[in-house]
Protein backbone atom coordinates (compact mmCIF):
# COMPACT_ATOMS: atom_id res chain seq x y z
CA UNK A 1 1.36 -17.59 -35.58
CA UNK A 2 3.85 -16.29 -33.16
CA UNK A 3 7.45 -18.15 -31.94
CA UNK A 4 6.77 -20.97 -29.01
CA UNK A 5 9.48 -19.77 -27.02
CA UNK A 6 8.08 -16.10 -27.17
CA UNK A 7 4.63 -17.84 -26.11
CA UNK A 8 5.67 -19.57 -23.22
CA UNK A 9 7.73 -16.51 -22.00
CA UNK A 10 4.50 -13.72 -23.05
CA UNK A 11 2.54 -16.34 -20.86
CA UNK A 12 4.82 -16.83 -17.80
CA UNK A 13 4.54 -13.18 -17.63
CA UNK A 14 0.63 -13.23 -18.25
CA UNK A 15 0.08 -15.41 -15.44
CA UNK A 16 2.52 -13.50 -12.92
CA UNK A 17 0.65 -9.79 -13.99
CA UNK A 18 -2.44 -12.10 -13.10
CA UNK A 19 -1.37 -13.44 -9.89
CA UNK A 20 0.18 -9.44 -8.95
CA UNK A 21 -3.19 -8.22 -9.91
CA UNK A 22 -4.46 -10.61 -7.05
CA UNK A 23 -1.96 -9.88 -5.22
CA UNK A 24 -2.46 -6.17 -4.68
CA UNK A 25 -6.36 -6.67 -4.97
CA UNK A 26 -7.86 -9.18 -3.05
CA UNK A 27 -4.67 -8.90 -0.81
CA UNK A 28 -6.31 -5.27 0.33
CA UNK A 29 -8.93 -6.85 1.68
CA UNK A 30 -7.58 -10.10 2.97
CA UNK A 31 -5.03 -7.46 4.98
CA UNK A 32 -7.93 -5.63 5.90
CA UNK A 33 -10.06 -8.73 7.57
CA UNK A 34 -6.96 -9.44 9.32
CA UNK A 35 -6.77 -6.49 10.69
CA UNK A 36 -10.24 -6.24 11.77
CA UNK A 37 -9.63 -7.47 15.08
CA UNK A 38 -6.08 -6.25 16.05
CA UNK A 39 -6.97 -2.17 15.33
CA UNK A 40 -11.10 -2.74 15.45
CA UNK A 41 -12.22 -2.69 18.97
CA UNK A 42 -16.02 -2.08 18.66
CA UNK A 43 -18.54 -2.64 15.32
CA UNK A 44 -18.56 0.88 14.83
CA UNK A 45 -14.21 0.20 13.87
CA UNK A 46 -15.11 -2.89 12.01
CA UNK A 47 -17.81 -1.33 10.41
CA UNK A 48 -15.89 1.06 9.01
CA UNK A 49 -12.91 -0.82 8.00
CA UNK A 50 -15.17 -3.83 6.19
CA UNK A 51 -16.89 -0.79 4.09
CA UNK A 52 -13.49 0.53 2.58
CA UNK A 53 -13.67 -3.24 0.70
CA UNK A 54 -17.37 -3.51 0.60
CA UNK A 55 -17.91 -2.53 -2.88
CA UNK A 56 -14.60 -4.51 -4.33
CA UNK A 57 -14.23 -7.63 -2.34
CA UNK A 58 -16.32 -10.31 -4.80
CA UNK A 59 -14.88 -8.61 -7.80
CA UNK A 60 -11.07 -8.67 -6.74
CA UNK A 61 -11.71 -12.26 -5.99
CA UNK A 62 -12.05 -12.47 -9.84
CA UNK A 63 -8.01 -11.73 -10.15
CA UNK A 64 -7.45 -15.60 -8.38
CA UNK A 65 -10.06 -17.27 -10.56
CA UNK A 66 -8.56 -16.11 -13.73
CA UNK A 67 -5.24 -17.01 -12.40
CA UNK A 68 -6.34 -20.44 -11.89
CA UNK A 69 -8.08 -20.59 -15.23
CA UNK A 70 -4.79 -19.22 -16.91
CA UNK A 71 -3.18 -21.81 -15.55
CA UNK A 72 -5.12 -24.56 -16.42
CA UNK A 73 -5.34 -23.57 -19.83
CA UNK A 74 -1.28 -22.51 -20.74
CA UNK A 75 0.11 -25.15 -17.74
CA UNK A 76 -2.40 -27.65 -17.45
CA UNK A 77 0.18 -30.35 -16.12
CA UNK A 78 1.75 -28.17 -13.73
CA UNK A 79 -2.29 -27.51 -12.62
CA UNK A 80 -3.18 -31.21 -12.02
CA UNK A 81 0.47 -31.06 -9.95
CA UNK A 82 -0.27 -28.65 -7.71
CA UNK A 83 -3.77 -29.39 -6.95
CA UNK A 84 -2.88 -32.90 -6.33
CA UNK A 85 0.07 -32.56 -4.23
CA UNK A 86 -1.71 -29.44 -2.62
CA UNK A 87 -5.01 -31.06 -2.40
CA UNK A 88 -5.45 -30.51 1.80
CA UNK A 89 -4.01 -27.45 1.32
CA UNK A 90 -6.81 -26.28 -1.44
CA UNK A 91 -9.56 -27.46 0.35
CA UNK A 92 -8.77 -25.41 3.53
CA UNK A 93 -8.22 -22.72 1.21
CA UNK A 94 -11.32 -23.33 -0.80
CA UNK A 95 -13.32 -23.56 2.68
CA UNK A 96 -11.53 -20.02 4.11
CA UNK A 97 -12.46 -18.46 1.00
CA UNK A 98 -16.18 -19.36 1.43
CA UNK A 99 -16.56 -18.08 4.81
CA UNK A 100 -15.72 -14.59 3.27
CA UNK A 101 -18.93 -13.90 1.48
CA UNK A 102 -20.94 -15.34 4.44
CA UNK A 103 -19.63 -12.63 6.83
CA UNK A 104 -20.03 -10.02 4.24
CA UNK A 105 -23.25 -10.55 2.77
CA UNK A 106 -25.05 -11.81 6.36
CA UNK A 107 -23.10 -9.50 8.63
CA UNK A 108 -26.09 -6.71 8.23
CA UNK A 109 -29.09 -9.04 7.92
CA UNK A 110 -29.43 -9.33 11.36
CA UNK A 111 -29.07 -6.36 13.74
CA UNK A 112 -27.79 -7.85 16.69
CA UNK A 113 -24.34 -7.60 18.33
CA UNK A 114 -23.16 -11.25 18.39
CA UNK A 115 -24.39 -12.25 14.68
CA UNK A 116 -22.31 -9.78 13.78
CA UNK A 117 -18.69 -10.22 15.74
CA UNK A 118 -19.48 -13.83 14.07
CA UNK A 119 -19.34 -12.80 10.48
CA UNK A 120 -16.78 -10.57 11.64
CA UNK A 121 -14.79 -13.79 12.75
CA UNK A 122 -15.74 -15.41 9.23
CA UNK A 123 -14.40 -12.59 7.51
CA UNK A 124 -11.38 -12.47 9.61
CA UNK A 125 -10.50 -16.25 9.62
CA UNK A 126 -11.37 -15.98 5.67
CA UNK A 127 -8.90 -13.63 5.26
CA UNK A 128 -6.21 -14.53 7.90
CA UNK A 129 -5.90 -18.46 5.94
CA UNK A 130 -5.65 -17.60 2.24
CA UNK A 131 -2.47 -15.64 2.58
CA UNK A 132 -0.68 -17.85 5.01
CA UNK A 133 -1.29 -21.16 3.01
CA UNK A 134 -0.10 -19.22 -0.39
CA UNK A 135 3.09 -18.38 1.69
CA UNK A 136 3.00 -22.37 2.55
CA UNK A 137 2.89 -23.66 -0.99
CA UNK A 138 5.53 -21.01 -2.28
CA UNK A 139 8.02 -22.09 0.34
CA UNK A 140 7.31 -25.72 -0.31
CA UNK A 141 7.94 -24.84 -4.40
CA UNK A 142 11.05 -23.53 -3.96
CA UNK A 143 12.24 -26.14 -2.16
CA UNK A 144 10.93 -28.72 -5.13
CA UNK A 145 8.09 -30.50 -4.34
CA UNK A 146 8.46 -34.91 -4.07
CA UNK A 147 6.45 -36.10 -7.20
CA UNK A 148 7.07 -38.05 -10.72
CA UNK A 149 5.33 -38.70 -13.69
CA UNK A 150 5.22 -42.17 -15.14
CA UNK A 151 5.58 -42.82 -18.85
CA UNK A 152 1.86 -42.80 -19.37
CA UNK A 153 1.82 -39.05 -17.83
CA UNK A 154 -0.03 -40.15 -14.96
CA UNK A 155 1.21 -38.00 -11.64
CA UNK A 156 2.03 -39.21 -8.81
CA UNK A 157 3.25 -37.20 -5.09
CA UNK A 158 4.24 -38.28 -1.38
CA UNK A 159 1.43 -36.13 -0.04
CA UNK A 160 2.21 -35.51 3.93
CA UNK A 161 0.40 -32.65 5.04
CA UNK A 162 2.27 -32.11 8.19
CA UNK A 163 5.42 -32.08 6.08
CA UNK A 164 4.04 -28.65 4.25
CA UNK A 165 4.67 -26.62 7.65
CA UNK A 166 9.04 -26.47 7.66
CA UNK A 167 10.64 -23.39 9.00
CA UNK A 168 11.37 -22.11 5.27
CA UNK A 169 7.67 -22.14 3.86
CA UNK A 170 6.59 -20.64 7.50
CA UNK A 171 9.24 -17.98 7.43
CA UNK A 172 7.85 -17.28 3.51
CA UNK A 173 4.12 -17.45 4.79
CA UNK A 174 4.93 -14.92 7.54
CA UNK A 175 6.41 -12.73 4.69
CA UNK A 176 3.71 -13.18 2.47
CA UNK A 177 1.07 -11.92 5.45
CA UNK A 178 2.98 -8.90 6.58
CA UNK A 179 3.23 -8.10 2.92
CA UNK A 180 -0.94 -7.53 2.57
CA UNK A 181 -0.97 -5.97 6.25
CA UNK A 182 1.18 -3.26 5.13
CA UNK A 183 -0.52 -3.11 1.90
CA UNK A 184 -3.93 -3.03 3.40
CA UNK A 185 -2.67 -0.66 6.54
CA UNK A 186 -1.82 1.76 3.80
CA UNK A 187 -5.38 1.77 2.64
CA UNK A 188 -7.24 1.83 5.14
CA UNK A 189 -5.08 5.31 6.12
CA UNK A 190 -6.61 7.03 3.24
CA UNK A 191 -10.12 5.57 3.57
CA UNK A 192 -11.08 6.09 7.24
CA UNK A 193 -11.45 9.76 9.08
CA UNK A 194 -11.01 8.30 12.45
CA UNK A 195 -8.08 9.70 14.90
CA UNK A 196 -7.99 6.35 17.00
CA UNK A 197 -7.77 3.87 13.70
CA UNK A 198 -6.00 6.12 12.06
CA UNK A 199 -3.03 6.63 14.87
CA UNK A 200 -3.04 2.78 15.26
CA UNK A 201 -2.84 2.25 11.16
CA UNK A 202 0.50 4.67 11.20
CA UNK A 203 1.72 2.46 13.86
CA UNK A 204 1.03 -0.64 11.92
CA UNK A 205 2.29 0.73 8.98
CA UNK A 206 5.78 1.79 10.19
CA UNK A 207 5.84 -2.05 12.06
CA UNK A 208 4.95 -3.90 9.24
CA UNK A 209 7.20 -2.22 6.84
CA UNK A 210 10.02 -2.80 9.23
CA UNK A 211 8.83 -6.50 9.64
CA UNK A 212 8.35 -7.06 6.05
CA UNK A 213 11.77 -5.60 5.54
CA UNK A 214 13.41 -7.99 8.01
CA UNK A 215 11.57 -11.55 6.80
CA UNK A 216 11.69 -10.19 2.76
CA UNK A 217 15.96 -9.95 3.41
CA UNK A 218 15.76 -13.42 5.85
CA UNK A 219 13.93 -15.23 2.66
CA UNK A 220 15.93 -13.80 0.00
CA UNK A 221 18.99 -15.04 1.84
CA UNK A 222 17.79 -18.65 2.88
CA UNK A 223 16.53 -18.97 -1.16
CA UNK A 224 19.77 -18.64 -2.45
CA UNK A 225 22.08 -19.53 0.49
CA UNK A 226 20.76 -22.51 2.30
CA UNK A 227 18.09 -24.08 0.32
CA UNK A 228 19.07 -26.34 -2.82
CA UNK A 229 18.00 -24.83 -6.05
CA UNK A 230 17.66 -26.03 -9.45
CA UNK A 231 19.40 -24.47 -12.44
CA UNK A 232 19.03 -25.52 -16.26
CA UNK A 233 22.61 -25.95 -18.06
CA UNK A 234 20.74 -24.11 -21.11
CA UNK A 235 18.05 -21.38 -20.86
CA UNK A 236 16.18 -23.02 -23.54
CA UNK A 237 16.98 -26.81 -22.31
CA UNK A 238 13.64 -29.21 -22.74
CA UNK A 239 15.80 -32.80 -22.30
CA UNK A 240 17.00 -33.87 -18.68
CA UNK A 241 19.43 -31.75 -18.03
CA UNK A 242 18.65 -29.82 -14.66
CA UNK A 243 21.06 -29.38 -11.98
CA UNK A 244 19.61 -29.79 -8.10
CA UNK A 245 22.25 -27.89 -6.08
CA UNK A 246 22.93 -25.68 -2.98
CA UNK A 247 22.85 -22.03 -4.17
CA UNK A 248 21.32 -23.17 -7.47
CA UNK A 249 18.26 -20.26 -7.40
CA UNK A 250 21.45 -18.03 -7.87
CA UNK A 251 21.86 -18.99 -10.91
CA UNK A 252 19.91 -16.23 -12.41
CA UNK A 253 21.04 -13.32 -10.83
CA UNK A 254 24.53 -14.38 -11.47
CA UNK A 255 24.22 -14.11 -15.26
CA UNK A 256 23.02 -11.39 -15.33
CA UNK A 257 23.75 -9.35 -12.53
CA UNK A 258 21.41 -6.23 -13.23
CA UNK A 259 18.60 -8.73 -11.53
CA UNK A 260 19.86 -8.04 -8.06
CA UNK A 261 18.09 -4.52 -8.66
CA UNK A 262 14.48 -5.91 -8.34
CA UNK A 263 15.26 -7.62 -4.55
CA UNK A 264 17.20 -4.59 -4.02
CA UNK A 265 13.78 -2.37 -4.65
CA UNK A 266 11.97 -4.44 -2.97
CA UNK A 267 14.23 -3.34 0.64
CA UNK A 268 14.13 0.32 -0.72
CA UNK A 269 10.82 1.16 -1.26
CA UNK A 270 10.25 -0.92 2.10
CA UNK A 271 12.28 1.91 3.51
CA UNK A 272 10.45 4.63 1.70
CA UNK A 273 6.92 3.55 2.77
CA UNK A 274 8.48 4.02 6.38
CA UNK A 275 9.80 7.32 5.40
CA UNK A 276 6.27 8.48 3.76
CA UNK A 277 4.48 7.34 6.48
CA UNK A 278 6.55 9.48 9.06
CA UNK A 279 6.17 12.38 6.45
CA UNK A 280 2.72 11.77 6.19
CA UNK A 281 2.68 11.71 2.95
CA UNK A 282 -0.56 8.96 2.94
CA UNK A 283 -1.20 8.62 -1.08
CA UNK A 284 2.82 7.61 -1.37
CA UNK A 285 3.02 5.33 1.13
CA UNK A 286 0.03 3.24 -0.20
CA UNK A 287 2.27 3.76 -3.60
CA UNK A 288 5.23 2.34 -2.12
CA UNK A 289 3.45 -0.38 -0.46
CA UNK A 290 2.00 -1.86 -3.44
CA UNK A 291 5.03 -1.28 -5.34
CA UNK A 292 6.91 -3.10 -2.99
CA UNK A 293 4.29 -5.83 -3.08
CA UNK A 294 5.22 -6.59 -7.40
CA UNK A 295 8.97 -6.18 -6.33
CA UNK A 296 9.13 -9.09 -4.36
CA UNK A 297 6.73 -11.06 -6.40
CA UNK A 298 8.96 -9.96 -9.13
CA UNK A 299 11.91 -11.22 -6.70
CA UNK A 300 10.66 -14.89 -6.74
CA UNK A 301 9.77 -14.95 -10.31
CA UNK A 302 13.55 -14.37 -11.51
CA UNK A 303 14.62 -16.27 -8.76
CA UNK A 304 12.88 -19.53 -10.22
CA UNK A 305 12.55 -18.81 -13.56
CA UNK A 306 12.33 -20.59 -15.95
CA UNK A 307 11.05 -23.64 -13.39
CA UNK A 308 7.48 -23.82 -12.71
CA UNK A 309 7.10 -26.93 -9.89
CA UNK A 310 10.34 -28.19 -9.05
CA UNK A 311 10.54 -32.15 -8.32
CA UNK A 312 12.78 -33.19 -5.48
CA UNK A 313 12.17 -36.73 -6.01
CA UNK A 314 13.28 -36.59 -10.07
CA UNK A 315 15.00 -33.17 -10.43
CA UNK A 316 15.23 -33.56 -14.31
CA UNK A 317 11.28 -34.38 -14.46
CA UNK A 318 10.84 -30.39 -13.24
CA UNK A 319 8.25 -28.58 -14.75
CA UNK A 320 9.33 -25.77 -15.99
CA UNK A 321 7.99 -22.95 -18.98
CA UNK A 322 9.11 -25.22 -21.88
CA UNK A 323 8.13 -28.61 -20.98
CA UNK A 324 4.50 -27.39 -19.08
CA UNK A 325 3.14 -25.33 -21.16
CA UNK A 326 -0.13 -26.03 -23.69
CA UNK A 327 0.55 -26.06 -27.55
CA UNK A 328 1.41 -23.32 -29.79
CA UNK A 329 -1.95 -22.90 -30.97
CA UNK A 330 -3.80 -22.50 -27.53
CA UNK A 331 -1.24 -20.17 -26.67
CA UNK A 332 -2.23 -18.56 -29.63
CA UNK A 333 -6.29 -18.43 -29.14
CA UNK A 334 -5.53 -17.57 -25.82
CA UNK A 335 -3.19 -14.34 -25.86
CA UNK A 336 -5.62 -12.76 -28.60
CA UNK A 337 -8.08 -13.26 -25.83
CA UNK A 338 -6.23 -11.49 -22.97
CA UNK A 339 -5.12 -9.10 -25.97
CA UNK A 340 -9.08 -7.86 -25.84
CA UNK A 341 -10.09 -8.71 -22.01
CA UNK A 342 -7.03 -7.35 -19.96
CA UNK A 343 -7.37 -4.08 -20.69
CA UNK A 344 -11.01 -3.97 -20.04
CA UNK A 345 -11.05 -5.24 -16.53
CA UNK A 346 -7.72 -3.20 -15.96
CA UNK A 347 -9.25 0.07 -16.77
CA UNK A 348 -13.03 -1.20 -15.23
CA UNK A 349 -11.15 -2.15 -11.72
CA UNK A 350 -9.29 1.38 -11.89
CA UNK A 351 -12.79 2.98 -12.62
CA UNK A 352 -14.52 1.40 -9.62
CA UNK A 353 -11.65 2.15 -7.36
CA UNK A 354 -11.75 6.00 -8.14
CA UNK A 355 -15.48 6.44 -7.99
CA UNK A 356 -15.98 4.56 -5.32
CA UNK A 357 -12.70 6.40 -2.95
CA UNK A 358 -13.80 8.54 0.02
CA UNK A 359 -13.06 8.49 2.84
CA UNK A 360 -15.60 7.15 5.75
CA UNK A 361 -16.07 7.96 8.92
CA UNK A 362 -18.99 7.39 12.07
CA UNK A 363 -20.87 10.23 10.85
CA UNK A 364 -21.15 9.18 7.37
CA UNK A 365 -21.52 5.49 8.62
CA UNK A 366 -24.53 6.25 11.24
CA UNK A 367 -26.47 8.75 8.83
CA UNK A 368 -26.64 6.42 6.34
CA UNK A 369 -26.79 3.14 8.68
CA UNK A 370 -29.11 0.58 6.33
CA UNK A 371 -26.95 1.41 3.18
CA UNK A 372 -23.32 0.44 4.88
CA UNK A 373 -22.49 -3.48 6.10
């Protein structure tokens, strides 16, 4: 049976490679819905940008349940946490998500013009909500979160929904959404043969980037310069000592300074998807996108590590990788399980993405009319 400390840390990093993996998956297409009515301006557009996700959309959605089922089973405290104090927050997210299949699935029973700029709107709101309430929670985590747990374990939060929106988790939420744009802007460039999209999609690109760019350096600087952090005296610390400062989240980066590299890729391959896309060099700039995508996710994990849900109420009550995490066993049982698994549905999603990557266009759309959304 392997070390606990090497468990916990094997499954922080589980569950972030889970949540990239949704991330760069099911962010495609939620960048793609919200895109759908900013570059599509007729159902032919649409059309063609909803089937570049067509045949992925349900199964990328399969990244964010296995997140959530990771983390119920290796932090199941820090899942009744978040779903309590979050509870608004995963109902509206619940209810976005739903609308998604509903526009897909319905958009082509029906051949009339107005059913579909509905499901359109269904995929489009679905898409558009996800993202920006992610963006909300991580801001609202990094600031620390106002709950407590009694002696008997029981949980308890000052939920105030209004209180979610503050200019720090909005400015994080705006990064968060300009992060799939680009990523899904980048797609779409290689998947449609279509001058108009196309010229609007290397404008996007080259606006996002620089967007992204701009928000990714304004949040890095707010998290460790004007929000209080939290810092453990002791890497390996499970008692009450936890220090709730200004400039805290620094902590990490300070001790070992080679960490500034991953923010610092994060504003260089920003740059370089710019470059690639002026070069139009289309393969590398959907490269650079997504690799700038797991920098800054990347970013926030060393920023917080090794804290989980910071508590702004009880600072030394934080959840964090050694006091959250199941026992040594389930840990166990559970990484032989992703031992087998991951790399099946690794090399399955890279399978369907390669036989399933042309590129469309009207032609291809109109000839074969009752087989596309």
């Amino acid at each position: 049976m392997l070390n606990y400390e090497f468990l916990c840390i094997i499954w922080s990093i589980i569950i972030g490679i889970l949540l990239i993996g949704f991330l760069i998956t099911d962010g495609l297409d939620m960048g793609v819905g919200i895109l759908l009515f900013i570059i599509g301006k007729n159902d032919m557009d649409r059309r063609m940008m909803i089937n570049t996700i067509a045949p992925h959309w349900d199964g990328n959605q399969v990244w964010l349940i296995t997140a959530a089922g990771a983390i119920f089973a290796a932090w199941p405290i820090v899942y009744a946490t978040m779903f309590s104090y979050f509870y608004v927050a995963m109902i509206l997210l619940l209810l976005a998500l739903f609308l998604r299949p509903v526009g897909f699935e319905y958009r082509s029973k029906i051949k009339n013009r107005k059913w579909k700029k509905i499901c359109d709107f269904c995929i489009s709101i679905g898409s558009f909500f996800p993202p920006v309430i992610i963006g909300i929670a991580l801001g609202n985590l990094l600031q620390g979160i106002p709950f407590y747990i009694d002696k008997y374990y029981n949980i308890y939060s000052q939920r105030d929904f209004y209180k979610l929106f503050n200019l720090f988790s909005i400015i994080i939420s705006i990064t968060i959404v300009l992060m799939i744009i680009n990523q899904a802007s980048s797609y779409l460039q290689i998947r449609i043969k279509d001058y108009n999209l196309n010229h609007k999609l290397n404008i996007i690109i080259k606006l996002s980037s620089i967007l992204l760019l701009l928000f990714f350096i304004l949040s890095f600087i707010s998290t460790l310069f004007f929000i209080k952090g939290y810092k453990l005296n002791n890497f390996y610390i499970r008692n009450n000592n936890i220090i709730y400062e200004s400039k805290a989240w620094m902590s990490n980066f300070n001790n070992h300074i080679y960490l500034y590299i991953i923010p610092l890729f994060s504003v260089i391959l920003s740059l370089l998807t710019i470059l690639f896309s002026i070069l139009k060099k289309f393969i590398m700039v959907l490269i650079s996108s997504i690799l700038t995508t797991i920098s800054i996710v990347l970013t926030v994990g060393v920023t917080m590590f090794p804290f989980i849900i910071p508590s702004s109420i009880k600072p030394y009550q934080s959840l964090t990788i050694w006091n959250a995490t199941s026992s040594q066993l389930t840990l166990n049982i559970m990484l032989y399980i992703v031992i087998i698994f991951m790399p099946i549905v690794l090399i399955y999603t890279f399978w369907c993405y390669k036989k399933m990557f042309f590129r469309l266009n009207k032609k291809k759309i109109k000839k074969k009319s009752d087989f596309y959304y």
